[in-house]
C-alpha atoms as a PDB file:
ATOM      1  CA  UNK A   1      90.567  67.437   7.488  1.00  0.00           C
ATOM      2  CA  UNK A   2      92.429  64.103   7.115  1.00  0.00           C
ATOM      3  CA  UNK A   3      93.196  64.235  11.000  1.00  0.00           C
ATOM      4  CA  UNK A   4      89.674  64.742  11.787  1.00  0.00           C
ATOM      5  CA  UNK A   5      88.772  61.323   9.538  1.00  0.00           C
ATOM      6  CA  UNK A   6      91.597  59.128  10.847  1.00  0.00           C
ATOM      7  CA  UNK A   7      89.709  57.556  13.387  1.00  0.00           C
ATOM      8  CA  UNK A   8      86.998  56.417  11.137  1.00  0.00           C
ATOM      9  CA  UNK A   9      89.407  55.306   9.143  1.00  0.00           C
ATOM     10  CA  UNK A  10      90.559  52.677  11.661  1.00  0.00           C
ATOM     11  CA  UNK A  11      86.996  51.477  11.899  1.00  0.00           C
ATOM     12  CA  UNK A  12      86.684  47.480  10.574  1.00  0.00           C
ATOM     13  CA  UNK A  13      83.722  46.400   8.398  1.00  0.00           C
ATOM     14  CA  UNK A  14      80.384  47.298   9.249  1.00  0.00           C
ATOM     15  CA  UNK A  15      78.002  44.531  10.611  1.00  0.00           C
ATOM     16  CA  UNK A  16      74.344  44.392   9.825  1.00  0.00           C
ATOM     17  CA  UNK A  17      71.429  42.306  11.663  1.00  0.00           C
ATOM     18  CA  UNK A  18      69.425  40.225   9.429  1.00  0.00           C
ATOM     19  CA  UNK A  19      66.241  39.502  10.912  1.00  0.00           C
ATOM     20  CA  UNK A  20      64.544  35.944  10.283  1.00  0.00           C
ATOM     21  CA  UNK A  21      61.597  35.462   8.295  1.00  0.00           C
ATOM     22  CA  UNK A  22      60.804  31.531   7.998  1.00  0.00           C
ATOM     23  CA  UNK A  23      57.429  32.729   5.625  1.00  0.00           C
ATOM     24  CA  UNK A  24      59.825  33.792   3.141  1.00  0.00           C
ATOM     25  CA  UNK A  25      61.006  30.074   2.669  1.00  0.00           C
ATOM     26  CA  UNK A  26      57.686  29.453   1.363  1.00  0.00           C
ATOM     27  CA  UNK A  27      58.226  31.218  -2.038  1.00  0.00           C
ATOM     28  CA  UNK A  28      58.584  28.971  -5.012  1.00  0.00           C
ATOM     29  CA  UNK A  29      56.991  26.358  -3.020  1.00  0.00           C
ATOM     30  CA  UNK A  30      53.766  24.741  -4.744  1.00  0.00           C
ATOM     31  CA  UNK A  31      51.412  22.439  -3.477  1.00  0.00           C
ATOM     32  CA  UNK A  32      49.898  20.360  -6.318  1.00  0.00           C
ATOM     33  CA  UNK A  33      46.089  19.292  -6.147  1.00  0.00           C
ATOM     34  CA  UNK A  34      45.748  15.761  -4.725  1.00  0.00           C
ATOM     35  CA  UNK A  35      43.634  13.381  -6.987  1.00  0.00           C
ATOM     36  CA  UNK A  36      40.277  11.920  -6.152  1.00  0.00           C
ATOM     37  CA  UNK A  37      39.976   8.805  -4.585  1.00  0.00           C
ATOM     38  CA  UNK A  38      40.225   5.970  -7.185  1.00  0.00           C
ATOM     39  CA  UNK A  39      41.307   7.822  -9.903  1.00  0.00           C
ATOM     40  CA  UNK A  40      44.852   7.471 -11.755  1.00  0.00           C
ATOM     41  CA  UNK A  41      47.367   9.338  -9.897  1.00  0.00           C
ATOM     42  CA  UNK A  42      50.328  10.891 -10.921  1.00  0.00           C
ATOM     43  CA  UNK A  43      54.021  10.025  -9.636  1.00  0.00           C
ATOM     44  CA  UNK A  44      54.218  10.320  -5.945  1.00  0.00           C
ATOM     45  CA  UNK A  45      55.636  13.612  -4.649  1.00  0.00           C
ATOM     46  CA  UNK A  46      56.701  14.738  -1.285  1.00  0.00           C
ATOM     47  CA  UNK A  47      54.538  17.241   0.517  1.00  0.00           C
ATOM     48  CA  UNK A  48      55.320  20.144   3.112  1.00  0.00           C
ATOM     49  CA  UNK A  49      52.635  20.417   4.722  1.00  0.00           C
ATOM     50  CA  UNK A  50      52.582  18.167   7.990  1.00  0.00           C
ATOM     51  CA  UNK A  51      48.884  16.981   7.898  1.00  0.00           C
ATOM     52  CA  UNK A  52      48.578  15.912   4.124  1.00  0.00           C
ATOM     53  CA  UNK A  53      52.053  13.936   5.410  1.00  0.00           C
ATOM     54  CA  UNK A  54      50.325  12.493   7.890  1.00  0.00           C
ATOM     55  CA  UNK A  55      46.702  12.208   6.253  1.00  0.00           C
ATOM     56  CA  UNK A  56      46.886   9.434   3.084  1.00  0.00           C
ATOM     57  CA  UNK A  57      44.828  11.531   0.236  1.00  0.00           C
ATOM     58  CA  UNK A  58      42.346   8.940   0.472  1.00  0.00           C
ATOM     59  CA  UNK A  59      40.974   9.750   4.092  1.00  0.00           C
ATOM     60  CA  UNK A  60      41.249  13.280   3.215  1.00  0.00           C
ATOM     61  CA  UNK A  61      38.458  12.580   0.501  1.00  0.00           C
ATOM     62  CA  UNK A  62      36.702  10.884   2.933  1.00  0.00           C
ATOM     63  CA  UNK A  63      36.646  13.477   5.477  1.00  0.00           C
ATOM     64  CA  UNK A  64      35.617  15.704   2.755  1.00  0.00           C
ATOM     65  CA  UNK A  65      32.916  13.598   1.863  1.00  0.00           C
ATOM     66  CA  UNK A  66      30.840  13.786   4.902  1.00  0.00           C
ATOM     67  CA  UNK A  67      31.385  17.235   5.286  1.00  0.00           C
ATOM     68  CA  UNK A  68      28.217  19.383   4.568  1.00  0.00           C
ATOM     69  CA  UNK A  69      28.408  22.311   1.745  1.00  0.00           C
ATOM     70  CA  UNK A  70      29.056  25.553   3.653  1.00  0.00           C
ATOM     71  CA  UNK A  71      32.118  23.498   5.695  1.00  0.00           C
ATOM     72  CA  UNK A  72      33.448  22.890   2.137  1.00  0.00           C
ATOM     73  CA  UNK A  73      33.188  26.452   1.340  1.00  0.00           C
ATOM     74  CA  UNK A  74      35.284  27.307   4.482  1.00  0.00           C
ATOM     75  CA  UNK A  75      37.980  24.476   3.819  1.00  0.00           C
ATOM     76  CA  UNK A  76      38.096  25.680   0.857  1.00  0.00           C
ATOM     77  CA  UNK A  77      39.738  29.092   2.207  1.00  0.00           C
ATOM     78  CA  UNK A  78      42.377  26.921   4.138  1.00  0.00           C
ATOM     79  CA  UNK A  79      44.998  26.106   1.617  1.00  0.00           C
ATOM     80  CA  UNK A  80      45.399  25.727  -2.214  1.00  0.00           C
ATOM     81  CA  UNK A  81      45.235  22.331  -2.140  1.00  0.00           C
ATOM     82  CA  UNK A  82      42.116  21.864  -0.487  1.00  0.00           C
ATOM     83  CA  UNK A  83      40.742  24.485  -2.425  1.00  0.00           C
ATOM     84  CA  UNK A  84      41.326  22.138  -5.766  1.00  0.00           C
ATOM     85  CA  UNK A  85      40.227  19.037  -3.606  1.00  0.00           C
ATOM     86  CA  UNK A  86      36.865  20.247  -2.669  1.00  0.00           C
ATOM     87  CA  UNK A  87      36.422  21.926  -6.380  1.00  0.00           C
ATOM     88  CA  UNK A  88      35.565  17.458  -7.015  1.00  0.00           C
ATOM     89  CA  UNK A  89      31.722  17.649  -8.548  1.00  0.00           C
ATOM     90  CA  UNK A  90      31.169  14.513  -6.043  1.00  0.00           C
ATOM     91  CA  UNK A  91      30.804  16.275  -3.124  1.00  0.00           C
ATOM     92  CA  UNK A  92      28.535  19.261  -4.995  1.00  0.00           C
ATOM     93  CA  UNK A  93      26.474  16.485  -6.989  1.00  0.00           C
ATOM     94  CA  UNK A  94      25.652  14.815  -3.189  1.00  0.00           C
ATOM     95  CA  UNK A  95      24.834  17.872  -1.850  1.00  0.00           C
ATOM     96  CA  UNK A  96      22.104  18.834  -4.794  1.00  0.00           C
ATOM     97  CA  UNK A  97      20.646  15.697  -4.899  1.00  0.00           C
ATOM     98  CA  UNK A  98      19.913  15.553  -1.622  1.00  0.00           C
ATOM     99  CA  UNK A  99      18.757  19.246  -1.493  1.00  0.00           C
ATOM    100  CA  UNK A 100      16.380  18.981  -4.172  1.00  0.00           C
ATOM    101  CA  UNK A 101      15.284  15.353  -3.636  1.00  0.00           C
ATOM    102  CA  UNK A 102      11.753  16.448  -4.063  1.00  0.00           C
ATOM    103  CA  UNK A 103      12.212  17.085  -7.780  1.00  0.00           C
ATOM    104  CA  UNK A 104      13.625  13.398  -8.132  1.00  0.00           C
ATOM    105  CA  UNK A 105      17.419  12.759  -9.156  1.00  0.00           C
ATOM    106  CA  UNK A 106      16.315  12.419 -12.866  1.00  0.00           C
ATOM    107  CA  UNK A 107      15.113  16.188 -13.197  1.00  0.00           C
ATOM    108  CA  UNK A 108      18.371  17.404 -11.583  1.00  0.00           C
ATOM    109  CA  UNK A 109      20.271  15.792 -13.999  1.00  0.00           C
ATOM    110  CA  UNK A 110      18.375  17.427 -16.982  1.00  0.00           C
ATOM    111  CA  UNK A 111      18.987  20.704 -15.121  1.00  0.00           C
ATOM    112  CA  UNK A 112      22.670  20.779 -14.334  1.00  0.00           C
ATOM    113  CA  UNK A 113      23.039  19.958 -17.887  1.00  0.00           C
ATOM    114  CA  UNK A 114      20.837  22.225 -19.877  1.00  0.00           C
ATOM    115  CA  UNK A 115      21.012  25.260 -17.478  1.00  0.00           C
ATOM    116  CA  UNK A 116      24.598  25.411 -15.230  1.00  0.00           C
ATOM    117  CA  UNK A 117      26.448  23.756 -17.497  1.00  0.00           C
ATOM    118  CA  UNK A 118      27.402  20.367 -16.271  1.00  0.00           C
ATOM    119  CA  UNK A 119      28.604  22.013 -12.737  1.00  0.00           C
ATOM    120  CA  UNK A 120      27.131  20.747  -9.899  1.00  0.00           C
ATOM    121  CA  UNK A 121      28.639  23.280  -7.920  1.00  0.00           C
ATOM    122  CA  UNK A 122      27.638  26.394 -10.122  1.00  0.00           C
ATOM    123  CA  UNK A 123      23.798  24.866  -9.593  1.00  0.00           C
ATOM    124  CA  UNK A 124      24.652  24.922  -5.940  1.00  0.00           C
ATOM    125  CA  UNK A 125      25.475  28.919  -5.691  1.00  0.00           C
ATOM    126  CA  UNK A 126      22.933  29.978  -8.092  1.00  0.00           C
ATOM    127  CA  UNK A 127      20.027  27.849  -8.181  1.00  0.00           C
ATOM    128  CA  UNK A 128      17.843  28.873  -4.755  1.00  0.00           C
ATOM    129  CA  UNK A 129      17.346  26.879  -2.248  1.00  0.00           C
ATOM    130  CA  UNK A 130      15.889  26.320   1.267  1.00  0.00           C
ATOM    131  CA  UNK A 131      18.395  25.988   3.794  1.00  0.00           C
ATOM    132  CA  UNK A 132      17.855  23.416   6.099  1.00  0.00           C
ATOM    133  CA  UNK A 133      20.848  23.793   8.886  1.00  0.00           C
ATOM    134  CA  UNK A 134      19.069  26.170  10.886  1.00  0.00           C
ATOM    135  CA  UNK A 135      15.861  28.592  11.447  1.00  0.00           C
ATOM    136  CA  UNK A 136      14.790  31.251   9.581  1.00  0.00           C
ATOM    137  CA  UNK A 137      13.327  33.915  11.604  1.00  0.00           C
ATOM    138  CA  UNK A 138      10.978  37.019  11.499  1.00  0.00           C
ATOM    139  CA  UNK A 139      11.383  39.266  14.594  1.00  0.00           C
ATOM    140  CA  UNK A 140       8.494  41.859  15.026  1.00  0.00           C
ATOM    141  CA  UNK A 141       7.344  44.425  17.169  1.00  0.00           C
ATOM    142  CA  UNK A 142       4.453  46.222  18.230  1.00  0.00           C
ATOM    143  CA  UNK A 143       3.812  48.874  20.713  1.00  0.00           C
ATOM    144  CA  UNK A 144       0.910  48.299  23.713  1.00  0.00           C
ATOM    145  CA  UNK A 145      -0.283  51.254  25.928  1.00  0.00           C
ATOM    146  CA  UNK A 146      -0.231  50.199  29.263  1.00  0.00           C
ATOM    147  CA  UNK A 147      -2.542  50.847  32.467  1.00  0.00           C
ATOM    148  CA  UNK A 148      -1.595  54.150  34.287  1.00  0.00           C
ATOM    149  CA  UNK A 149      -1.359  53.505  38.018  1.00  0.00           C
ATOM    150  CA  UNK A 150      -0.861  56.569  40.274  1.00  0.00           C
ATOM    151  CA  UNK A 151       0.471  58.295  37.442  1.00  0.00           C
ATOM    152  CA  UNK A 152      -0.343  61.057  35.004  1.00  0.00           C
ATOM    153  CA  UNK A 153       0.260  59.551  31.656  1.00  0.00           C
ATOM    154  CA  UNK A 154       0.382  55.663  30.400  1.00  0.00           C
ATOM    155  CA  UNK A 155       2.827  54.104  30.404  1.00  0.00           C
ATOM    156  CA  UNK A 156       4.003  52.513  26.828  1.00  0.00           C
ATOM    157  CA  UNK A 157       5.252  49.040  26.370  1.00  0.00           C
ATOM    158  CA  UNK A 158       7.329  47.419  23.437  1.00  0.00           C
ATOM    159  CA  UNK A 159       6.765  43.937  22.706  1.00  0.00           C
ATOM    160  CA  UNK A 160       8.617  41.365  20.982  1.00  0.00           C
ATOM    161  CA  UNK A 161       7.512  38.069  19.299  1.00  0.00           C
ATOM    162  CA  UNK A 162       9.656  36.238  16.990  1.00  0.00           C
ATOM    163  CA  UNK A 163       8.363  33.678  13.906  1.00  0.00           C
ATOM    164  CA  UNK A 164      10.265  30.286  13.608  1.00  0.00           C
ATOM    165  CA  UNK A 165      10.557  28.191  10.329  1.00  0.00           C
ATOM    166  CA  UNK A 166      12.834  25.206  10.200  1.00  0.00           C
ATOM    167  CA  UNK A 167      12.321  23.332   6.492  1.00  0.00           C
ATOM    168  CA  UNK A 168      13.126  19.962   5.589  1.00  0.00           C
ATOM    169  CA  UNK A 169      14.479  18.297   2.321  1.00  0.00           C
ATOM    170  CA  UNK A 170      11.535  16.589   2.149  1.00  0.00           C
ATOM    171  CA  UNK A 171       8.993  19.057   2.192  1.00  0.00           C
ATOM    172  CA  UNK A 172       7.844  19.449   5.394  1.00  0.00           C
ATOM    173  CA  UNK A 173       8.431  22.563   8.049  1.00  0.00           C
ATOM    174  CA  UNK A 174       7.740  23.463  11.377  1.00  0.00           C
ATOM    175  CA  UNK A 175       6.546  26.586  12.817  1.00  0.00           C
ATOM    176  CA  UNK A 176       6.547  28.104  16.233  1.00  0.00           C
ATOM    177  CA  UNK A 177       5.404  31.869  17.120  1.00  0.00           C
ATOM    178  CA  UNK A 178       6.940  32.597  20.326  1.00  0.00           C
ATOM    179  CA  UNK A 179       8.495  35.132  22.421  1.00  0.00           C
ATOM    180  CA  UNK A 180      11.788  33.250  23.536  1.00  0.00           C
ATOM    181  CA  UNK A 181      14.525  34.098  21.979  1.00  0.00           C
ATOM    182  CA  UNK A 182      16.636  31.713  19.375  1.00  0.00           C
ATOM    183  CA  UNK A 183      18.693  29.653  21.952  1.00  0.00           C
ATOM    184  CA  UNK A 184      15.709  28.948  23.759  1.00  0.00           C
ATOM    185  CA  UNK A 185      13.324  27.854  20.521  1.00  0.00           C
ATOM    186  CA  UNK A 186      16.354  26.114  18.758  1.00  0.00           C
ATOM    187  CA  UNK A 187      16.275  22.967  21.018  1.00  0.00           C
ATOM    188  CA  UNK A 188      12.459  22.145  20.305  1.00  0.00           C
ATOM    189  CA  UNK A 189      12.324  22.463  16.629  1.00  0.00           C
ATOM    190  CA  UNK A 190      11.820  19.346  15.417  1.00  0.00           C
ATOM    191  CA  UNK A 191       9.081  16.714  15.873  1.00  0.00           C
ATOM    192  CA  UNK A 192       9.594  14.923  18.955  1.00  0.00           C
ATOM    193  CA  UNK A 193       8.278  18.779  20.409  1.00  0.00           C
ATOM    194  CA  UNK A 194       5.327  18.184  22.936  1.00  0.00           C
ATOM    195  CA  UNK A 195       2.090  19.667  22.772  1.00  0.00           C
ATOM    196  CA  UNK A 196       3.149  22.398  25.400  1.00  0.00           C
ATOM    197  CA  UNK A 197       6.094  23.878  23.067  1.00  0.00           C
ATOM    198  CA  UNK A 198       3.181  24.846  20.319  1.00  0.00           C
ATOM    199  CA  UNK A 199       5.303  23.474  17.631  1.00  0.00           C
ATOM    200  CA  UNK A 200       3.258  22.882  14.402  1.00  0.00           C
ATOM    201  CA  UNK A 201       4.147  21.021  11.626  1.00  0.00           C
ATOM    202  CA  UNK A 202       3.035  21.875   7.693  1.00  0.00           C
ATOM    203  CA  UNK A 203       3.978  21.376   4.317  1.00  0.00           C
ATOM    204  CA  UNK A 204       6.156  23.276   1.490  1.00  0.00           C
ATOM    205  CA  UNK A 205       6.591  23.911  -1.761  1.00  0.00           C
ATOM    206  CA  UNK A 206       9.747  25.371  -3.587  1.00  0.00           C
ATOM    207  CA  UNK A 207       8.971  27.330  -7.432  1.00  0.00           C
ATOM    208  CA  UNK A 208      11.881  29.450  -8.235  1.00  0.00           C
ATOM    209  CA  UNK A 209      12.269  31.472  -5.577  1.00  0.00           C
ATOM    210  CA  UNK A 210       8.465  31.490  -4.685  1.00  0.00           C
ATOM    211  CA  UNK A 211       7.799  29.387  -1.197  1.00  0.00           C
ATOM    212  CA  UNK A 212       4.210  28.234  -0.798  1.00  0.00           C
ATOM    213  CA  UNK A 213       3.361  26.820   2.614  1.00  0.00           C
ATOM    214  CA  UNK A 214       0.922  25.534   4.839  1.00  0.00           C
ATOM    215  CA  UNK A 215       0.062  24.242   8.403  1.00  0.00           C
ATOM    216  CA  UNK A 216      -3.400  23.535   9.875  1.00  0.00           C
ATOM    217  CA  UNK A 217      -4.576  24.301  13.725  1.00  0.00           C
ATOM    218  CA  UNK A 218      -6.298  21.338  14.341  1.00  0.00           C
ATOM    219  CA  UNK A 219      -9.449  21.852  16.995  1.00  0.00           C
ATOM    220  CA  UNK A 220     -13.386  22.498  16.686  1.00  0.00           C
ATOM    221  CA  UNK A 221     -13.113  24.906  13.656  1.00  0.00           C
ATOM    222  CA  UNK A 222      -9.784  23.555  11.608  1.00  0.00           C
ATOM    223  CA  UNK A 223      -7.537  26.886  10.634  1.00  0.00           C
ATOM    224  CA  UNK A 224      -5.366  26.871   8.169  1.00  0.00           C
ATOM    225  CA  UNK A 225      -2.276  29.229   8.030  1.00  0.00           C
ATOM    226  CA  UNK A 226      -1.038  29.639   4.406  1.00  0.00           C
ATOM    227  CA  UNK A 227       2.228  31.350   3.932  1.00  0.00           C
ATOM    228  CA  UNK A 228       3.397  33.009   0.717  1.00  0.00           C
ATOM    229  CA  UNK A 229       7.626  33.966   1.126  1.00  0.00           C
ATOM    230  CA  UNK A 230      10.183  34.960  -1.895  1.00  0.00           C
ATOM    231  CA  UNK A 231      13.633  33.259  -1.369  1.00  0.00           C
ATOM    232  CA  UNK A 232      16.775  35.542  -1.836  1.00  0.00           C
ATOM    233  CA  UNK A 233      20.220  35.747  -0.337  1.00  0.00           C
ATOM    234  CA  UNK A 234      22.604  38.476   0.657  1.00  0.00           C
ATOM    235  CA  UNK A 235      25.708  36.780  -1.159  1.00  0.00           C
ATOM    236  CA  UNK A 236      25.782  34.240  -3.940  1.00  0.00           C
ATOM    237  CA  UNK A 237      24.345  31.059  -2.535  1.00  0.00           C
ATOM    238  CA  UNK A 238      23.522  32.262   0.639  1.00  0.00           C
ATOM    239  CA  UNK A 239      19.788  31.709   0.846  1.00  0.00           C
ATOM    240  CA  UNK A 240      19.735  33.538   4.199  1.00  0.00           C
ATOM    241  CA  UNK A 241      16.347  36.100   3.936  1.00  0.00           C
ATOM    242  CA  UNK A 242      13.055  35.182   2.926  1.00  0.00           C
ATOM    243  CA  UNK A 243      10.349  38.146   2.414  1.00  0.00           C
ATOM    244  CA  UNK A 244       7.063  37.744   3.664  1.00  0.00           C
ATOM    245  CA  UNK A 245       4.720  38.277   1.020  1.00  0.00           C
ATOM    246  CA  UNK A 246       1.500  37.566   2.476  1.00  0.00           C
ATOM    247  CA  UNK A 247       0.269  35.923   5.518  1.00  0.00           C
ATOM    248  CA  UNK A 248      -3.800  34.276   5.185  1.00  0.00           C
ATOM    249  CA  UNK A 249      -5.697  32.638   8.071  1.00  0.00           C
ATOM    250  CA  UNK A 250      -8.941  30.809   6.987  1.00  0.00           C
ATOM    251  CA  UNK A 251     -11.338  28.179   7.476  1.00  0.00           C
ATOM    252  CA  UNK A 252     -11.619  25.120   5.892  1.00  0.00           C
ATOM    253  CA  UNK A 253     -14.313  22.371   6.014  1.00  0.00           C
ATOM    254  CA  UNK A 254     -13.625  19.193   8.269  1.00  0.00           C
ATOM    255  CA  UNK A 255     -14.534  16.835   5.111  1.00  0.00           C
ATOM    256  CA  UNK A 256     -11.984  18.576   2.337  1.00  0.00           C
ATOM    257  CA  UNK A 257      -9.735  17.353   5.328  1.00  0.00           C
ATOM    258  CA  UNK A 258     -10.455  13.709   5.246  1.00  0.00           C
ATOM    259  CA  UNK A 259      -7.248  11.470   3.952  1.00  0.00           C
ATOM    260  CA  UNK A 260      -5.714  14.580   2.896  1.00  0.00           C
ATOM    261  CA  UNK A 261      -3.588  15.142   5.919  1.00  0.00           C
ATOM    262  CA  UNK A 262      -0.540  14.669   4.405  1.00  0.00           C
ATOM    263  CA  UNK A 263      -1.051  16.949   0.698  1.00  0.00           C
ATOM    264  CA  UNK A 264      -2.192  20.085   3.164  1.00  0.00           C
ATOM    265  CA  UNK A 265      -1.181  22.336   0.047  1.00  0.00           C
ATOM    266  CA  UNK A 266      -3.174  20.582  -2.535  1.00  0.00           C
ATOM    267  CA  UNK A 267      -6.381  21.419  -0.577  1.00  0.00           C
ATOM    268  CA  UNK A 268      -6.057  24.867  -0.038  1.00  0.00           C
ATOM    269  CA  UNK A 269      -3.941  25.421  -4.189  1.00  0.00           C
ATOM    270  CA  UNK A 270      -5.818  27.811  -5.680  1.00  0.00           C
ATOM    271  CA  UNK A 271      -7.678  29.202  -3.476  1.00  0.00           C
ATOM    272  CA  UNK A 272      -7.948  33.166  -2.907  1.00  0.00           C
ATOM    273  CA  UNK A 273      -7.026  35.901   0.128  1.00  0.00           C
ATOM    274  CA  UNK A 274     -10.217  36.234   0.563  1.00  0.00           C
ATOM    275  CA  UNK A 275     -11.476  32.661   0.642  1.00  0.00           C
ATOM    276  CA  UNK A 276     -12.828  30.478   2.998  1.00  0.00           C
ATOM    277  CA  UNK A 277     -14.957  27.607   3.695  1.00  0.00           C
ATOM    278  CA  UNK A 278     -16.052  27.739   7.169  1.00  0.00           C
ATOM    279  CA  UNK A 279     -18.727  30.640   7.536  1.00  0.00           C
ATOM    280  CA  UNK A 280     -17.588  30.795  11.279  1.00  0.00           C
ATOM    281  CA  UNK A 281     -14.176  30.945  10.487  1.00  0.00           C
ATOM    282  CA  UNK A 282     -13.556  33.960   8.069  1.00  0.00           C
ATOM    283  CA  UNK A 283     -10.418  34.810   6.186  1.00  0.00           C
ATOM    284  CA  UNK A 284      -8.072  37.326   7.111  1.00  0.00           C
ATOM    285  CA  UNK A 285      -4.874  38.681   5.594  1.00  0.00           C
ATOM    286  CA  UNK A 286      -2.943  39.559   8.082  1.00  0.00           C
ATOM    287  CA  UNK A 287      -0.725  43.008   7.537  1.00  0.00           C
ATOM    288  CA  UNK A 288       1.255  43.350  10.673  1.00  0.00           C
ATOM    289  CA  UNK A 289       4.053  41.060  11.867  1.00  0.00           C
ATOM    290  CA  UNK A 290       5.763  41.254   8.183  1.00  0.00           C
ATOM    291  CA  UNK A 291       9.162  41.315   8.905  1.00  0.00           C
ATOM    292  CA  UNK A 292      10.993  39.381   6.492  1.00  0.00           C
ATOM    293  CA  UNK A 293      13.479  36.282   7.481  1.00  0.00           C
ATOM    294  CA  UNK A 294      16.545  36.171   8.703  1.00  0.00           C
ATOM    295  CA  UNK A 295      18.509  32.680   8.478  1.00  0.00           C
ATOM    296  CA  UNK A 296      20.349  31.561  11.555  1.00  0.00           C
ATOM    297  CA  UNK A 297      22.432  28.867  11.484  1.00  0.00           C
ATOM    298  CA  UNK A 298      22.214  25.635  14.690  1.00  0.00           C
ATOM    299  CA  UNK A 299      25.490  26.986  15.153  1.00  0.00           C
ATOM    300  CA  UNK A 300      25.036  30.332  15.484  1.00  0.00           C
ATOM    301  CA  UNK A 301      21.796  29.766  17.667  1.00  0.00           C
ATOM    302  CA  UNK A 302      23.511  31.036  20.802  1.00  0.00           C
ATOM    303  CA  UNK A 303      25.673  33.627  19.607  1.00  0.00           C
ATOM    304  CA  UNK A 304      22.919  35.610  17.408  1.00  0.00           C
ATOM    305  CA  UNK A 305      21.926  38.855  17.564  1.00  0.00           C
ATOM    306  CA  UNK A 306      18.341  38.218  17.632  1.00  0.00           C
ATOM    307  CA  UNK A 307      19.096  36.922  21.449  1.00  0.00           C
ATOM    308  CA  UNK A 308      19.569  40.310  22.018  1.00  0.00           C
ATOM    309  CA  UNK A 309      17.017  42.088  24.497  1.00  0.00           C
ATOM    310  CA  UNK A 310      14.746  44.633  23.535  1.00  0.00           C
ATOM    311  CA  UNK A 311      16.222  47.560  25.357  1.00  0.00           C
ATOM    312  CA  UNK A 312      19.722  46.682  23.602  1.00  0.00           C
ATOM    313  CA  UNK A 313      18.351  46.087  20.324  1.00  0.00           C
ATOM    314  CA  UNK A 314      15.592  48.189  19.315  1.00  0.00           C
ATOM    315  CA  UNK A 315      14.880  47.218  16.221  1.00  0.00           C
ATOM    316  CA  UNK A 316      16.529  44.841  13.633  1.00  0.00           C
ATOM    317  CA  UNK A 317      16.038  45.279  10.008  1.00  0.00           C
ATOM    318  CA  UNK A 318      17.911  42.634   7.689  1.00  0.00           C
ATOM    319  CA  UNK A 319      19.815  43.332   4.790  1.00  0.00           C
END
């Protein structure tokens, strides 16, 4: 047996491969939080990372600063330390002031304070909001029987028309029913639109998570379109559905109209489904075309599924 083993025996010291793995240098290294711009900083330390060596703290603030809220959010994923920078109420406080600038900076303040707590980033996720980045939109369906020529049965066709809403801070909206898709409606939505892109424009009103709106179709009987939607979101803070509640067309008289232009919702507040004030102009409640709201980002306005053709996309029901 000892023959047999001599020539291992003879063997020298076995040599083993070590593979490199530069990630695991990164253990036991921590990156601390840098302060906010003006405040008292601590004693300087020396940073790995090659842009914060390169980027003084103080334009990284800045950067940060002009940045708009769902950019932060996806910063905030990049590293640790940008993760504690954006966590600064300054950049939340900006971003709920000017959100809910309609309820004046002095009722925010009472709210952050009595309801979320002093965070102005909790009352950003929780309290809802109307986005105002992009369109919300209502794709709908119907079908049409068509005109049989030289054949036995109709034919059957399936059409498409979409519902745009873009909001504004300020209260105002725009609304477009078309049947272009989003890439093609994105790029007139706002208020330099000509008369030939049938581009309205109407006022809002934010309750909760109620949305009253309005717009009027100007002409020899003045319609007005009244719009009742419940905000929601499919993720905390996300404000990206809005359920159509109920949908009114009526008429309204020419002289309620006079000077009042501009406070659209305080003519027709309180009035009923049923109501209207133009005998030739009745009031309808519209039950088809209810699809609720889908938010799509400016972004996002090429890539969407909504672009999506009929025959590829049958239907589309949001979450």
């Amino acid at each position: 047996m000892a023959s047999e083993m001599d020539p291992l025996y003879g063997l020298g010291p076995a040599r083993f491969l070590v593979t490199q793995r530069p990630w695991l240098d990164l253990y036991g290294v921590y990156v601390r939080p840098v302060a906010p711009f003006g405040s008292a900083s601590s004693k300087p330390y020396y940073d790995q990372a090659l842009i914060h060596r390169c980027l003084p703290d103080e334009l990284l603030f800045e950067v940060f600063a002009r940045m708009t809220p769902y950019s932060l959010g996806k910063g905030a994923c990049v590293c640790r330390k940008w993760r504690y920078t954006i966590r600064n109420p300054v950049f939340w406080r900006s971003a709920c002031l000017k959100a809910w600038q309609a309820s004046g900076p002095l009722e925010n303040y009472k709210l952050v304070q009595s309801k979320y707590e002093y965070s102005w980033r909790k009352m950003w996720l929780l309290r809802p909001r109307i986005r105002t980045d992009g369109l919300y939109v209502s794709r709908n369906t119907y079908i049409r029987v068509g005109v049989a020529e030289w054949k036995v049965t109709n034919p059957v066709h399936l059409v498409c028309y979409y519902r745009y809403m873009r909001f504004f801070p300020s209260g105002r909206f725009l609304y477009k029913n078309s049947s272009h898709k989003v890439k093609d409606v994105a790029k007139c939505m706002n208020f330099r639109a000509s008369k030939a892109d049938c581009v309205f424009s109407g006022h809002s009103t934010l309750s909760e998570d109620k949305v009253e709106a309005a717009i009027l179709y100007s002409g020899a009987r003045p319609t007005v379109l009244r719009f009742r939607l419940r905000l929601r979101g499919t993720t905390v803070g996300a404000n990206n559905r809005m359920d159509l509640l109920s949908l009114v067309t009526s008429g309204v008289n020419k002289n309620e109209l006079d000077g009042h232009h501009d406070d659209l919702l305080g003519v027709v507040e309180g009035w009923q489904d049923n109501e209207t004030h133009d005998p030739d102009v009745p009031a309808v409640s519209h039950r088809r075309g209810m699809t609720p709201f889908v938010f799509v980002p400016f972004e996002e306005a090429e890539t969407s599924v909504l672009n999506l053709s009929v025959d590829k996309m049958d239907y589309f029901v949001p979450g």
